[in-house]
Every structure is written in C-alpha cells, then in structure tokens.
C-alpha atoms as a PDB file:
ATOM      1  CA  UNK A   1       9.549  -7.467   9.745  1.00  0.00           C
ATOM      2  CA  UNK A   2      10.894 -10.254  12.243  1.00  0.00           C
ATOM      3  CA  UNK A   3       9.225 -13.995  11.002  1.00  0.00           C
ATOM      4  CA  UNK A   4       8.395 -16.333  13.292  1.00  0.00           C
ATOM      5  CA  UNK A   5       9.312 -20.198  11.497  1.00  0.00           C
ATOM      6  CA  UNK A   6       6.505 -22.194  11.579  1.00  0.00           C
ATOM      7  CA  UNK A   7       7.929 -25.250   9.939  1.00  0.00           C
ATOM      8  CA  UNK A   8      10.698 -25.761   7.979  1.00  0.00           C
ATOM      9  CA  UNK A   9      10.736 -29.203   5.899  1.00  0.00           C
ATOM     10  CA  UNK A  10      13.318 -31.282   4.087  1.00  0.00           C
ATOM     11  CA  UNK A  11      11.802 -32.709   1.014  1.00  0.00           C
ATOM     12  CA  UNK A  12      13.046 -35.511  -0.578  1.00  0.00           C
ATOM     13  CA  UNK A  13      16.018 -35.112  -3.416  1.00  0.00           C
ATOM     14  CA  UNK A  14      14.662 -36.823  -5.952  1.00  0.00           C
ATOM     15  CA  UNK A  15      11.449 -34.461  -5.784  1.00  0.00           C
ATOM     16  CA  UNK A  16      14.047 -31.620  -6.932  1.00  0.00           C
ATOM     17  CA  UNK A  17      13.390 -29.290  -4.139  1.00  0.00           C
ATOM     18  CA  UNK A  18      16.082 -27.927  -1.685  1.00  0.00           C
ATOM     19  CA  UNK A  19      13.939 -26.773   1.304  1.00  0.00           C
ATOM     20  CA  UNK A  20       9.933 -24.999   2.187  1.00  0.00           C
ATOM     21  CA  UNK A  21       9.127 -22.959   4.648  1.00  0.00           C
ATOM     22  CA  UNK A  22       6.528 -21.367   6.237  1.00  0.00           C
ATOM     23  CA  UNK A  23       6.518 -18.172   8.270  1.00  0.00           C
ATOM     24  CA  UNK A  24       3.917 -16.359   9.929  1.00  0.00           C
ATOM     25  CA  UNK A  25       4.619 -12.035  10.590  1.00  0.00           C
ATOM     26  CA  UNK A  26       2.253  -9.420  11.078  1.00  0.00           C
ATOM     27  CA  UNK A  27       1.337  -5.985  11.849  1.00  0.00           C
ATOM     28  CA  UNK A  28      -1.536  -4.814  14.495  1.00  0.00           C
ATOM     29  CA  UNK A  29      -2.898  -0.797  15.247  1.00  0.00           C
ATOM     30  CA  UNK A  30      -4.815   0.665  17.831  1.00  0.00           C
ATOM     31  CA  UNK A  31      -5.879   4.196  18.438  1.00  0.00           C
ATOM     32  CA  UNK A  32      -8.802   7.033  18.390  1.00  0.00           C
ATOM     33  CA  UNK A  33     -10.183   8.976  15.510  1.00  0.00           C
ATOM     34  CA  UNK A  34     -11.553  11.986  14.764  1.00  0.00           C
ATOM     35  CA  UNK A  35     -13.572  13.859  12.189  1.00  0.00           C
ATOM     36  CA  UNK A  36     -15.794  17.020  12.430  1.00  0.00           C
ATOM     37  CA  UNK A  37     -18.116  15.593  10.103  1.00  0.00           C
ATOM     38  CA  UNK A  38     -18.803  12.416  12.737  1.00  0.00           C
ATOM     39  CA  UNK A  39     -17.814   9.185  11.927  1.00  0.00           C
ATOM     40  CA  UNK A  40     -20.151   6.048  11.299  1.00  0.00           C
ATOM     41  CA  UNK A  41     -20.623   5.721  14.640  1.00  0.00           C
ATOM     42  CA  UNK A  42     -22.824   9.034  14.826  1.00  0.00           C
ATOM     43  CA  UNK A  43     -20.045  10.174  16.950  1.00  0.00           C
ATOM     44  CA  UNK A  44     -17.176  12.674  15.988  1.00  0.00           C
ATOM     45  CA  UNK A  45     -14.563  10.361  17.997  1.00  0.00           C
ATOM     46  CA  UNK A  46     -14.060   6.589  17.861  1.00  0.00           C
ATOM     47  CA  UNK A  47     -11.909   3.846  18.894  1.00  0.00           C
ATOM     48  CA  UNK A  48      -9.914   2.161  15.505  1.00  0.00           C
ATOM     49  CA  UNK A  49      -7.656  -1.040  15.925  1.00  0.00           C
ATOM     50  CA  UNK A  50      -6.572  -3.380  13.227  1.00  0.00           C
ATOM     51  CA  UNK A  51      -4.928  -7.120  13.231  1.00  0.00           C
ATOM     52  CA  UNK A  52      -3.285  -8.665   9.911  1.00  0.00           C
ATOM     53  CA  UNK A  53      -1.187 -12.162  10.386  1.00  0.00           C
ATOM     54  CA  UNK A  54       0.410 -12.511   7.161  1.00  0.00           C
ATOM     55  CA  UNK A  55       0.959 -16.786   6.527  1.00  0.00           C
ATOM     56  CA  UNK A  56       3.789 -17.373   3.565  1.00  0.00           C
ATOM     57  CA  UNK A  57       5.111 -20.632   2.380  1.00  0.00           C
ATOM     58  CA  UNK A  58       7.883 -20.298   0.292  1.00  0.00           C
ATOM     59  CA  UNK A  59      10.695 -23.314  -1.270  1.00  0.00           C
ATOM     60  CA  UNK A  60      13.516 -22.769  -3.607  1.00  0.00           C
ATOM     61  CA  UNK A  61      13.758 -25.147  -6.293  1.00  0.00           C
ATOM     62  CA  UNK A  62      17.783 -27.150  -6.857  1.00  0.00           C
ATOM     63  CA  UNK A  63      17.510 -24.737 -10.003  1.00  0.00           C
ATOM     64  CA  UNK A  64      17.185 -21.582  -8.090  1.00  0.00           C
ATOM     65  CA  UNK A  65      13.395 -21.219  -8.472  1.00  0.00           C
ATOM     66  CA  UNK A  66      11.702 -19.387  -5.982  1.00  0.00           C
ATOM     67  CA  UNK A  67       8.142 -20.452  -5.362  1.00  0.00           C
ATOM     68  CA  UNK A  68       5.292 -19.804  -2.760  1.00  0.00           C
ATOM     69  CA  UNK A  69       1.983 -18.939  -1.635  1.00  0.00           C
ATOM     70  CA  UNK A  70       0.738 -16.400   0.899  1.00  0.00           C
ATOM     71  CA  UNK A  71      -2.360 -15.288   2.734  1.00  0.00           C
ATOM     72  CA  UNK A  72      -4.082 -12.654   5.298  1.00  0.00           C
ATOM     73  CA  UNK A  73      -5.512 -13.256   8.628  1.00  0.00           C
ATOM     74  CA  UNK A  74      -7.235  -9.795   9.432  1.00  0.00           C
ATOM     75  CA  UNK A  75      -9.611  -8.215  11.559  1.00  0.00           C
ATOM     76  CA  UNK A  76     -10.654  -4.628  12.508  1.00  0.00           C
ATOM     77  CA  UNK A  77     -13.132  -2.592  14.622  1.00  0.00           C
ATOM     78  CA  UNK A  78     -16.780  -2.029  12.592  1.00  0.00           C
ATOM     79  CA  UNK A  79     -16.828   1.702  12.485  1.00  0.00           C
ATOM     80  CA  UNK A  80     -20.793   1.702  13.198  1.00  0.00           C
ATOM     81  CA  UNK A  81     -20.878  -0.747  16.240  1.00  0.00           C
ATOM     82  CA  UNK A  82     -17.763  -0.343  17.650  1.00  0.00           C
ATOM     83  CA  UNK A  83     -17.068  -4.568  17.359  1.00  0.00           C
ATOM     84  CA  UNK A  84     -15.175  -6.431  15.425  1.00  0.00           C
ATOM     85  CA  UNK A  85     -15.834  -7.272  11.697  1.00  0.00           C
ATOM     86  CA  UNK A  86     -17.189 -11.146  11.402  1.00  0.00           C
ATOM     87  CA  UNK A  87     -16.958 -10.629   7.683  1.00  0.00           C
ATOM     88  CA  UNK A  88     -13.478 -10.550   7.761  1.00  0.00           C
ATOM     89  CA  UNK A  89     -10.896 -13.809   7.921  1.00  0.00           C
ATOM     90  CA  UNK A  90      -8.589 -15.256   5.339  1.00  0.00           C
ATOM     91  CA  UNK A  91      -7.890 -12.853   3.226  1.00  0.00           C
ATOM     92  CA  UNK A  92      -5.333 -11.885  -0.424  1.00  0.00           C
ATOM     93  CA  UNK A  93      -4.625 -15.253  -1.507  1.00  0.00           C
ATOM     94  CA  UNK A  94      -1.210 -15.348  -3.754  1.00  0.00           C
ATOM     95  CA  UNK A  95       0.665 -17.773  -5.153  1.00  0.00           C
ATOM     96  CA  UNK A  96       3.787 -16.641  -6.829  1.00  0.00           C
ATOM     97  CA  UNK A  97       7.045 -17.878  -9.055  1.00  0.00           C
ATOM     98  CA  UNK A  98      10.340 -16.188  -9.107  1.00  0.00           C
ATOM     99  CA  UNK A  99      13.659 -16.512 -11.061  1.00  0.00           C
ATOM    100  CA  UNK A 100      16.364 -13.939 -12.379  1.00  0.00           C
ATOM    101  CA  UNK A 101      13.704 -13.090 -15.313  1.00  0.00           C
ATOM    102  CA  UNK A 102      10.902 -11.607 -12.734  1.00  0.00           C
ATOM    103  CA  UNK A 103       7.770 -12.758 -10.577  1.00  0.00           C
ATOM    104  CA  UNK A 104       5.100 -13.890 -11.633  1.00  0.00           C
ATOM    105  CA  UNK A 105       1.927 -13.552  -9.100  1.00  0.00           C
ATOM    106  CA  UNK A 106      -1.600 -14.672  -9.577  1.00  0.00           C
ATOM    107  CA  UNK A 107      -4.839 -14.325  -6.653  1.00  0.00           C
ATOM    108  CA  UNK A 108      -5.829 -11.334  -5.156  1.00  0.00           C
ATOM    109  CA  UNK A 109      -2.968  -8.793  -6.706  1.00  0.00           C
ATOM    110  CA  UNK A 110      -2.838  -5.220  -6.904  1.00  0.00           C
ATOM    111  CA  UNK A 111      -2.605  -3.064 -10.494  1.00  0.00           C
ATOM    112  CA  UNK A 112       0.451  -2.551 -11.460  1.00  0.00           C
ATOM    113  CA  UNK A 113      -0.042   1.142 -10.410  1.00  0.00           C
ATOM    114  CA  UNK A 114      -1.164   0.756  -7.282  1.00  0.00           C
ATOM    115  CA  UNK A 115       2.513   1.824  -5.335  1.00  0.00           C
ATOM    116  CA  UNK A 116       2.269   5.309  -6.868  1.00  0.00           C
ATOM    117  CA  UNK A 117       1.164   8.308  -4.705  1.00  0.00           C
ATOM    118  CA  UNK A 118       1.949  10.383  -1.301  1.00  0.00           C
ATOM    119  CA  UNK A 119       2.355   9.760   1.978  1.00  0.00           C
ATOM    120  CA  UNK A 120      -0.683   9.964   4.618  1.00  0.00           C
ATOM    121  CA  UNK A 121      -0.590  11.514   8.250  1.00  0.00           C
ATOM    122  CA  UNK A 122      -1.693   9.455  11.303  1.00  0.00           C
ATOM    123  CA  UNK A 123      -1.261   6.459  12.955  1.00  0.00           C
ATOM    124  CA  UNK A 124      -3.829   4.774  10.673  1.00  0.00           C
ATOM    125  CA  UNK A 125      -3.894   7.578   7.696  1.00  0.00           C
ATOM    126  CA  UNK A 126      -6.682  10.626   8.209  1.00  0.00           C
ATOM    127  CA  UNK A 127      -7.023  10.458   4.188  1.00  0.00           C
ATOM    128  CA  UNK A 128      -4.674  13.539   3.278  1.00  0.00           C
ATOM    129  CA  UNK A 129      -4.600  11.299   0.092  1.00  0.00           C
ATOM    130  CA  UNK A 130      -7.108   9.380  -0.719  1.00  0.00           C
ATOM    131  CA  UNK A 131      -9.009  11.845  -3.517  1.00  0.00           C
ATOM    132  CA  UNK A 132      -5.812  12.641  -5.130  1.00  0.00           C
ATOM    133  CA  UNK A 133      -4.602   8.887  -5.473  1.00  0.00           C
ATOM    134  CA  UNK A 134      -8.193   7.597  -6.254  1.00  0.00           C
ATOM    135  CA  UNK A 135      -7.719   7.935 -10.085  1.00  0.00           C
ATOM    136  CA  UNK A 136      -4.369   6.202 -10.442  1.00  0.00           C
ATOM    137  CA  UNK A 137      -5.597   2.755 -10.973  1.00  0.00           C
ATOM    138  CA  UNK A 138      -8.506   4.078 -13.097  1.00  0.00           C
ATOM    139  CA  UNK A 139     -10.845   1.886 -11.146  1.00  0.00           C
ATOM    140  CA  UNK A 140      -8.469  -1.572 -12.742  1.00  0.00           C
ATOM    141  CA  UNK A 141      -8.661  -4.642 -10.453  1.00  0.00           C
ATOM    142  CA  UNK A 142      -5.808  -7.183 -11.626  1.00  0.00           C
ATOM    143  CA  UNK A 143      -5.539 -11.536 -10.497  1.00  0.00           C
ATOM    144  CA  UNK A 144      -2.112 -11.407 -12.370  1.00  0.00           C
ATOM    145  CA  UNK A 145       0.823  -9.428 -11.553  1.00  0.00           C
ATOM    146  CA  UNK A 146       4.843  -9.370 -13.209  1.00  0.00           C
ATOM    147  CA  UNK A 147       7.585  -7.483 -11.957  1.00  0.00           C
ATOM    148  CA  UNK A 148      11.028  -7.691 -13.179  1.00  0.00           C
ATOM    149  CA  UNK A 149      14.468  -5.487 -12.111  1.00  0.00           C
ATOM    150  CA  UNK A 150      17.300  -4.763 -14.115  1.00  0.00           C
ATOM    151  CA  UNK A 151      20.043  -2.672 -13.455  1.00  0.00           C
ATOM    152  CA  UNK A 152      18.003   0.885 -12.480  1.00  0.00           C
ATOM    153  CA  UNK A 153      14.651  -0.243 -14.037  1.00  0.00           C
ATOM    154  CA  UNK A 154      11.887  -1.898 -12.884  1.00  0.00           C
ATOM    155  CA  UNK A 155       9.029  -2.730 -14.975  1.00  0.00           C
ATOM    156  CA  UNK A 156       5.540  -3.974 -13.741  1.00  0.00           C
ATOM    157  CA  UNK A 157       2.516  -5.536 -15.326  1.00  0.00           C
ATOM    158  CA  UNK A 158      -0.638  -6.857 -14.495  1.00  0.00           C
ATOM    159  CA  UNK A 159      -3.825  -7.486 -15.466  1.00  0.00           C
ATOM    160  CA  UNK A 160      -7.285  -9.044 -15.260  1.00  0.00           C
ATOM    161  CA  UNK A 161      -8.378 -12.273 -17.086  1.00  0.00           C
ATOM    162  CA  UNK A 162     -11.682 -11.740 -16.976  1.00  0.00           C
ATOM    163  CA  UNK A 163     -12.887  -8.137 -16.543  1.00  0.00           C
ATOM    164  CA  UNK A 164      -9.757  -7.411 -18.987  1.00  0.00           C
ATOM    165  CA  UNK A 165      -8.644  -4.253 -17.374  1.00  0.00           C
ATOM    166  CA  UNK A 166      -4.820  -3.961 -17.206  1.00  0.00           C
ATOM    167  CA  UNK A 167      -2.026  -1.152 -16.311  1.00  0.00           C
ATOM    168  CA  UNK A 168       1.697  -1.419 -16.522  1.00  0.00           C
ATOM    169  CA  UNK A 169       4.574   1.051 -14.786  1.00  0.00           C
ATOM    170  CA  UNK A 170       8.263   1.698 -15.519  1.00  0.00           C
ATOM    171  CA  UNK A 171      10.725   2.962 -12.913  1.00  0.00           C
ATOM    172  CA  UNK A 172      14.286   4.295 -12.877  1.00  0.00           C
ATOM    173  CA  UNK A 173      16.229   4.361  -9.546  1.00  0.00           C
ATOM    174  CA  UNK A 174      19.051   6.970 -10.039  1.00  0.00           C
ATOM    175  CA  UNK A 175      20.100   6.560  -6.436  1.00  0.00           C
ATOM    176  CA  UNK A 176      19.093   9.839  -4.147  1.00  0.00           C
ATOM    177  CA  UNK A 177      16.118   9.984  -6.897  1.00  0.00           C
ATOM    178  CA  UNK A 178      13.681   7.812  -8.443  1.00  0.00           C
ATOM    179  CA  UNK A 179      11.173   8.428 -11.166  1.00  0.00           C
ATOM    180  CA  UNK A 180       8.371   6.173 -12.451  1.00  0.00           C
ATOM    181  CA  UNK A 181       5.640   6.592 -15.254  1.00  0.00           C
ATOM    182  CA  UNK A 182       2.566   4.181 -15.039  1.00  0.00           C
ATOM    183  CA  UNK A 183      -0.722   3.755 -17.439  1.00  0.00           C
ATOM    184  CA  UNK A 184      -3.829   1.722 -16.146  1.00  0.00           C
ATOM    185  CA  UNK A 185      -7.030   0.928 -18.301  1.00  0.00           C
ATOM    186  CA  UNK A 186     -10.224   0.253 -17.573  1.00  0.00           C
ATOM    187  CA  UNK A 187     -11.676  -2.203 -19.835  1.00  0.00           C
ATOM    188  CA  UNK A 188     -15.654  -1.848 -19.270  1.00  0.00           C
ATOM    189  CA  UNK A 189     -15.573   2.063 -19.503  1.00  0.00           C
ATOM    190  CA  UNK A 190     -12.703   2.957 -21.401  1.00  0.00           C
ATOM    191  CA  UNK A 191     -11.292   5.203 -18.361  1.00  0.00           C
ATOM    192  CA  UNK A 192      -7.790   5.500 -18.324  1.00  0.00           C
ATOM    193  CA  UNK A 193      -5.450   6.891 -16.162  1.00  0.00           C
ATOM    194  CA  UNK A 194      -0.949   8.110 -16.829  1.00  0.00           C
ATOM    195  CA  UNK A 195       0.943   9.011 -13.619  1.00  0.00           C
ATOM    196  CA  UNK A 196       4.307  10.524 -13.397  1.00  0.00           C
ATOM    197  CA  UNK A 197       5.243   9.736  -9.382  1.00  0.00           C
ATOM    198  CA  UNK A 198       8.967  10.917  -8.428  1.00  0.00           C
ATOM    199  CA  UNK A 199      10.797  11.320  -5.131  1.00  0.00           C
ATOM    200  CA  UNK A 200      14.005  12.232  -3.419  1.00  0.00           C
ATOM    201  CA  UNK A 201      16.093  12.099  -0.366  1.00  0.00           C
ATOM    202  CA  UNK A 202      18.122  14.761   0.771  1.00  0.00           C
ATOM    203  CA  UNK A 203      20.030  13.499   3.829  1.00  0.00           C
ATOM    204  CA  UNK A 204      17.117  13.757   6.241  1.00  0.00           C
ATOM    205  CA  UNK A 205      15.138  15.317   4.221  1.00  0.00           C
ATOM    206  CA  UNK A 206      12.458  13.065   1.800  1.00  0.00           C
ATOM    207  CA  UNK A 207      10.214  14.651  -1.045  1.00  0.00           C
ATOM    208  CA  UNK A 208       7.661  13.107  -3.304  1.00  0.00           C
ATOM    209  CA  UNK A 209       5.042  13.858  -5.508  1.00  0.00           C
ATOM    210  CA  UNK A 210       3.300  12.839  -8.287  1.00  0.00           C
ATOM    211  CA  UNK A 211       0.664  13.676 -11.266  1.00  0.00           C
ATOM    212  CA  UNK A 212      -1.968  11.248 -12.993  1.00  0.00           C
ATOM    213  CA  UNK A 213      -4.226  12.630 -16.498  1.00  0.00           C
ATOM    214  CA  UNK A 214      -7.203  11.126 -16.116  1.00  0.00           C
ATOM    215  CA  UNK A 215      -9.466  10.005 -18.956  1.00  0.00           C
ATOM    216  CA  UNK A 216     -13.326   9.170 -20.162  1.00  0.00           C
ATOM    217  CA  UNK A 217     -14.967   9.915 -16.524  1.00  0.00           C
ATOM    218  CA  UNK A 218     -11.865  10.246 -14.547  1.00  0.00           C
ATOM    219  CA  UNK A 219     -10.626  13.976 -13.046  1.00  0.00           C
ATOM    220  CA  UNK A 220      -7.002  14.575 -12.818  1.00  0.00           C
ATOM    221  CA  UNK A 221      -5.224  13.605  -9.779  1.00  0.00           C
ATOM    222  CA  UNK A 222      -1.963  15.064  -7.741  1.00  0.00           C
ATOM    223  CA  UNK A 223       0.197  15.604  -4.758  1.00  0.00           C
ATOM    224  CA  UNK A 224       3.396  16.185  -3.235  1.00  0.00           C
ATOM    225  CA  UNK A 225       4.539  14.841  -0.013  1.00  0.00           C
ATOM    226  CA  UNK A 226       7.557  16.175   2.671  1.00  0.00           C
ATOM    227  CA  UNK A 227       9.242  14.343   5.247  1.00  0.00           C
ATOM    228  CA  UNK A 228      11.824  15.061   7.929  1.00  0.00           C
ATOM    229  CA  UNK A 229      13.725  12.941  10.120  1.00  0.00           C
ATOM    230  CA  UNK A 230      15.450  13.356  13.534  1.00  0.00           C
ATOM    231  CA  UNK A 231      16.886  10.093  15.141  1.00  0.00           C
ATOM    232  CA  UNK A 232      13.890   8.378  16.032  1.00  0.00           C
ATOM    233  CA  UNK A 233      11.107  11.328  15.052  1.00  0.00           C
ATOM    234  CA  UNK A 234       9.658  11.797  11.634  1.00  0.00           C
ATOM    235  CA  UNK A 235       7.282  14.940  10.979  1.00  0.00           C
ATOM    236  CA  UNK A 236       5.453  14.625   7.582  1.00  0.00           C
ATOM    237  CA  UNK A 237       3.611  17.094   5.765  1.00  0.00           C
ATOM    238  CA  UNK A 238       1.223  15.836   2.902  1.00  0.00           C
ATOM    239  CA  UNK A 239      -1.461  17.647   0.229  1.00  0.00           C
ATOM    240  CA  UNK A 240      -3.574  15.901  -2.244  1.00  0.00           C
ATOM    241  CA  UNK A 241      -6.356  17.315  -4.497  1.00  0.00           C
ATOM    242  CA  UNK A 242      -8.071  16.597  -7.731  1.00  0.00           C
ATOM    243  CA  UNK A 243      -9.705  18.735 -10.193  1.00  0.00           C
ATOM    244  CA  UNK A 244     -12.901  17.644  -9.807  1.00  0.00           C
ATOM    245  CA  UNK A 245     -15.667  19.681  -9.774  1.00  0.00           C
ATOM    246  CA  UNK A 246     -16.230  20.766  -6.026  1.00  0.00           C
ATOM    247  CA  UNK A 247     -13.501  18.285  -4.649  1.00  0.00           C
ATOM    248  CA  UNK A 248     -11.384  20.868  -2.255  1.00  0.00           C
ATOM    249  CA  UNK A 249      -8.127  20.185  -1.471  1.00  0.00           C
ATOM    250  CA  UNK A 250      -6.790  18.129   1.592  1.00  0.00           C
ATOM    251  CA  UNK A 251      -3.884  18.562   3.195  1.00  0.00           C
ATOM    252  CA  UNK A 252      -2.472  17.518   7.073  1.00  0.00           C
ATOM    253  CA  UNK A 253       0.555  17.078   9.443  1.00  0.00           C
ATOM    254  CA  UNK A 254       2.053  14.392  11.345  1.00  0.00           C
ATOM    255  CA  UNK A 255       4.436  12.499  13.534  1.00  0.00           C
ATOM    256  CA  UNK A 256       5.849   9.497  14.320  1.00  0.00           C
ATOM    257  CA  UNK A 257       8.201   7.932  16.706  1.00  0.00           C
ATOM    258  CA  UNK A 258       9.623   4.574  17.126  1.00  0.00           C
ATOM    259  CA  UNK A 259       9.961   3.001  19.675  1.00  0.00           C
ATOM    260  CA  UNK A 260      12.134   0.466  19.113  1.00  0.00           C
ATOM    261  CA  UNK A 261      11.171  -3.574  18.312  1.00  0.00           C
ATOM    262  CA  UNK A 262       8.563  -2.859  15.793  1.00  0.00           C
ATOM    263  CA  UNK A 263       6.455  -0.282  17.831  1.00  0.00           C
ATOM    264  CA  UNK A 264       5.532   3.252  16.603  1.00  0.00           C
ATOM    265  CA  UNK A 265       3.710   6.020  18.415  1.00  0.00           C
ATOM    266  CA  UNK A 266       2.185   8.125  15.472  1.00  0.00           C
ATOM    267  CA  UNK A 267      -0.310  10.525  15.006  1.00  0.00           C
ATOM    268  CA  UNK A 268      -2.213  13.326  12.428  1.00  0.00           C
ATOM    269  CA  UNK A 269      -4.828  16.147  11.921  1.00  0.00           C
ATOM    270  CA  UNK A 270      -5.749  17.516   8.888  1.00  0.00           C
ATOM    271  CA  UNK A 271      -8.197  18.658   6.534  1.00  0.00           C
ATOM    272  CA  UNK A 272     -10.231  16.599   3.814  1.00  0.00           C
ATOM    273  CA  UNK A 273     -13.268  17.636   2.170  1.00  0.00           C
ATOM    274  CA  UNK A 274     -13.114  20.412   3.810  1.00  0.00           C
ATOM    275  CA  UNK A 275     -13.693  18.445   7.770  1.00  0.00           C
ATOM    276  CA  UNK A 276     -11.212  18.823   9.800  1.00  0.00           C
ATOM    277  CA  UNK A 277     -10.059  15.244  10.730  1.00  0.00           C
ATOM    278  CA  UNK A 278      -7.343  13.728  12.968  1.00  0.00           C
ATOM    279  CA  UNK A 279      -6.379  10.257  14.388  1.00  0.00           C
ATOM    280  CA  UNK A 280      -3.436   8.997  17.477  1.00  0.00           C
ATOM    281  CA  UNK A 281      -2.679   5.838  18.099  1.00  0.00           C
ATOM    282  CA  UNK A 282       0.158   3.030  18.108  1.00  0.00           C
ATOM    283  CA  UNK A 283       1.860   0.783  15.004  1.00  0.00           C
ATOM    284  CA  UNK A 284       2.810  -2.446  15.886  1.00  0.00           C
ATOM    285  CA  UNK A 285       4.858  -4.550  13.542  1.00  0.00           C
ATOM    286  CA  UNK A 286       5.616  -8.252  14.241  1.00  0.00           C
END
C-alpha cells in the first residue's frame, strides 16, 4: 500500500526518541450485487461501495522500540436506503509496542484466530465463506493482542480483559507450505473452537484449506480454497460448509485483474444457503 506522509517530526534528543510519523493509506470499492433471495433493499440487485482511510502514527525509540497508534476512517452504502451509513466514522482504535521479543497491541483487536480460513469470490466477497469460518473465533472478542516470530514460527495471543474470552494460534512457515493450529474460548458459554488452516503454492498454482471442531453450541466448520494465476488474472474457486443442521454448502467462482497502481477489476457468483448470489465491481487500494 503506497503512504502518503502526513508529518514527519524531529523530537528532541534528550526525550530519547529518534523520529514519529504519521501516514495516512487507504482502500475504497465500488460495484453491484446480487442475490436471488433480494437484498435489504427489497431488490435482488444493489449498488455496494466502501471507503476506509487508515491514520497511523508510528516513532522508533534510540533503543530500537517501535511504537504507535492507528485508526479507521470508514464509510459504506446502507444496504436498505441505498445512502451512506452516518453511524459510521472513526473507527479500530490501536495502540501498539514492538521490539525483537513481539507486539504487543491493545483497542479494538482481532482474536488471535481471526486470519484462519478461505478465500471469498467477488469484488467485495459474495460469502462463499462466511458459514464455514463463522465458528473459528468461537464467538471471542479480544482488546489485547501478542504476536511474536521466530525462525519458522509464529505464535499469537490475545484476549479480553473483561468478558475473559481468549484464543491463541501457532504457525510454521516451511517455505512453499505453511501450517497453523489455533484454539479460541469463549468465556460466558464455554464454546470453544480448534482449527487446523494449511496452504500451499505451487508455482501459479495456490491451495488452502482448513478444519475447526467446534464445541458446547458450536457446529464444525471447513473449507478448501484454489487459486490460479496468469500475469495479471487470478481465477479462484472457493467452498465452505458446516455441519450444522440444515446449513447447505456454499461454494462460487471468481476473477480478478489488476490493473496496475492499486486498482483491481474483480468479480463472483456463487451459491450460499442455497441463493444463488453474485457481485462486480472495482478494488481500489491507496
């Protein structure tokens, strides 16, 4: 993602900091969906466009601490009206620490989960899979995250200091192929969910997929994910399901193409919950 600097500042030696900076980036989407089973609208097409301005400050301490804050500036269509969402501003507040040891992140953090799952189809993702990924957090939220690399491993934490829910993953990068195992908790219920998520690259050829056991309430999740690559063109081929009780499968195909300085043309159809759903539009990345 290309930064626009915002301000760069000098602070004083004795304050024992080298530099701070702040840089603004961003990403933007617009398009037109699609579902057989309508939309909120009432209607079974709809415009979609999104806006997120992401702010970061970030200094670097005579030590070699890394420190910094960041937030969200977003906006999107309201699905019903067909206007833009006042509810929405400032959004995923962070402030973060980082050495040779790990970061540490507190504010509005994801479990430590969270990155586990399959690709989606579409400019904006049709939902290929949302059902099967649904259960890999086991409904956790988390205001404190770690994440440390060594070597081939990376190891994540996080956790909530109030509700008390937590989850924790471990991944091994062998190169071509990467695997990861990951355990999230629910505190209030007891739910609990174990993923296994692996993928590969082939050339240009990438495969994932991945498995979570869910406990207490939770189904079981999983998925596997395909995509190829020519020059600028991807195709990608996704399926998700669950084994809950009357959840069908969902499954879809899609393409993308860049076109160069942080602009995609990408697009999807598919089916989920047994609708047949679909979605075209344009990724812009700032």
């Amino acid at each position: 993602m290309k930064k626009l600097l915002i301000a760069s500042t000098a602070l004083v030696a004795s304050a024992g900091f080298a530099a701070a900076d702040v840089t603004l980036g961003g990403s933007a989407n617009m398009g037109v969906k699609y579902s057989s089973a309508g939309l909120p609208s009432g209607n079974n097409t709809a415009l979609h466009y999104e806006i997120d301005f992401d702010i970061k400050g970030s200094g670097t301490t005579d030590g070699g601490l890394t420190f910094g804050a960041s937030v969200d500036i977003d906006q999107q269509i309201t699905a019903a009206s067909g206007n833009e969402t006042a509810a929405q501003g400032i959004t995923d507040p962070e402030v973060f620490i980082s050495s040779e040891f790990g970061t540490l992140t507190v504010g509005s953090v994801d479990p430590a989960t969270d990155g586990f799952g399959i690709a989606d189809v579409g400019f904006d993702g049709v939902g290929v899979d949302d059902d099967a990924e649904s259960i890999k957090n086991a409904n956790t939220t988390a205001n404190v995250h770690y994440t440390v690399t060594f070597d081939a491993f990376t190891l994540a934490a996080a956790m909530h200091t109030v509700s008390n829910d937590y989850s924790a993953m471990l991944k091994y990068d062998f190169g071509d192929f990467d695997a990861a195992i990951g355990y999230a908790r629910d505190n209030s219920t007891g739910d609990s969910a174990a993923t296994l998520d692996v993928n590969s690259t082939f050339g240009d050829i990438s495969v994932g997929g991945f498995y979570t056991d869910g406990t207490g309430t939770l189904a079981n999740g999983y998925g596997v994910d395909f995509t190829y690559t020519m020059g600028a063109t991807k195709i990608i081929v996704a399926y998700g399901d669950t084994d809950a009780a009357g959840d069908d499968a969902d499954y879809g195909i899609g393409a993308e193409y860049n076109l160069g300085g942080g602009a995609v043309l990408a697009g999807g159809v598919g089916s989920v919950d047994s609708n047949t759903v679909a979605d075209f539009g344009i990724n812009l990345t700032f």
